[in-house]
Protein backbone atom coordinates (compact mmCIF):
# COMPACT_ATOMS: atom_id res chain seq x y z
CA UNK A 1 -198.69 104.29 -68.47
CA UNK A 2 -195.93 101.83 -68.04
CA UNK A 3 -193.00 101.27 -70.76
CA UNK A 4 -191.63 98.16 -71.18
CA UNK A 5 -189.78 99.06 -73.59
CA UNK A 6 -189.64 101.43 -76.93
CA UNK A 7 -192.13 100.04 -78.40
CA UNK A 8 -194.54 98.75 -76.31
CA UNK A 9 -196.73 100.02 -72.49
CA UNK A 10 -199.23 99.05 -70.57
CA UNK A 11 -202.27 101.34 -69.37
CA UNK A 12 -204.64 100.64 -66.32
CA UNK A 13 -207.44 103.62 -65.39
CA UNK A 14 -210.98 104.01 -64.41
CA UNK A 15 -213.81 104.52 -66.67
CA UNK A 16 -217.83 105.77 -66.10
CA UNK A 17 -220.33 105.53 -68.71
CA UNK A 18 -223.40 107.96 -67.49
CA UNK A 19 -226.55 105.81 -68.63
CA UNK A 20 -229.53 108.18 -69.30
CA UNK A 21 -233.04 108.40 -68.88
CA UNK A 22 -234.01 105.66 -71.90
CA UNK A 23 -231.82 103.18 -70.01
CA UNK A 24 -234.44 100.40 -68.37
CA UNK A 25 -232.62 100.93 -65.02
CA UNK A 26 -232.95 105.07 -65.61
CA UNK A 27 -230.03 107.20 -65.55
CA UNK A 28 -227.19 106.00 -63.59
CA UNK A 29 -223.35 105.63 -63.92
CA UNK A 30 -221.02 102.79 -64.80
CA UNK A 31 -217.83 102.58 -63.27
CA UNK A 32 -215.25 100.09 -64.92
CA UNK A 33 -211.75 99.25 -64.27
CA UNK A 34 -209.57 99.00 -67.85
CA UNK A 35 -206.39 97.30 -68.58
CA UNK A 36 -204.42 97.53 -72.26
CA UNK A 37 -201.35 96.77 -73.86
CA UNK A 38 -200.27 98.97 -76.18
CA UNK A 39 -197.64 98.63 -79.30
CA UNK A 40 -195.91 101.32 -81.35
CA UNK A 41 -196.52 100.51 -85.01
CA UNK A 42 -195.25 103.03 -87.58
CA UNK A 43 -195.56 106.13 -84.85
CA UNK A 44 -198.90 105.29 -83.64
CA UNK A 45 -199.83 103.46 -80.67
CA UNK A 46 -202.30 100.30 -81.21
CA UNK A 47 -204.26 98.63 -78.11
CA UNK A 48 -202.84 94.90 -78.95
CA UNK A 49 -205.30 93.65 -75.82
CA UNK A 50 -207.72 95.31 -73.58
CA UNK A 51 -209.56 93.98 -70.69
CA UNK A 52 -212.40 96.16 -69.17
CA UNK A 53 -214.25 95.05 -65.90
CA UNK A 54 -217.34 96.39 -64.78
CA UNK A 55 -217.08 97.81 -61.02
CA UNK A 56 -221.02 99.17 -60.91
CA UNK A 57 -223.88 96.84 -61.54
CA UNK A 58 -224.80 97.53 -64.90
CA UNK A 59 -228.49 97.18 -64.66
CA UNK A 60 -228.91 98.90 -61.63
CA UNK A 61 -226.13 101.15 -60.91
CA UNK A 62 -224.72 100.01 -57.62
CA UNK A 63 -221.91 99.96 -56.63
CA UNK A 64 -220.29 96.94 -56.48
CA UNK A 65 -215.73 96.69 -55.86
CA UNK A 66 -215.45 100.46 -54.66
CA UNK A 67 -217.54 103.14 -52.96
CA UNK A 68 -218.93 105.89 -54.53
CA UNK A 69 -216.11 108.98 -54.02
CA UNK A 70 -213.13 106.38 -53.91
């Protein structure tokens, strides 16, 4: 996480979503790549934006902006 000031940081950090065996493409893993801003509003943090981009081929599970292991 990165401050930028009291009340407000931004996040960037890998995801995988493990698909199972009911998924079309059978079980597989999708990797994604996730940037937020976050606010402080009365003690809590809030995502205020979040963009999430999908590194794996959803559908089939390949690997598509980084090799599996990176």
């Amino acid at each position: 996480m990165a401050a930028l000031g009291d009340g407000a940081a931004v996040v960037h950090f890998w995801s995988r979503l493990a698909a199972g065996a009911a998924h079309p493409a059978g079980p597989h893993a999708v990797d994604t790549l996730i940037l937020a801003v976050l606010v402080r509003r009365g003690g809590a943090w809030r995502i205020k934006a979040l963009e999430n981009v999908t590194l794996t081929d959803p559908r089939t599970g390949e690997t598509v902006l980084r090799k599996p292991g990176d």
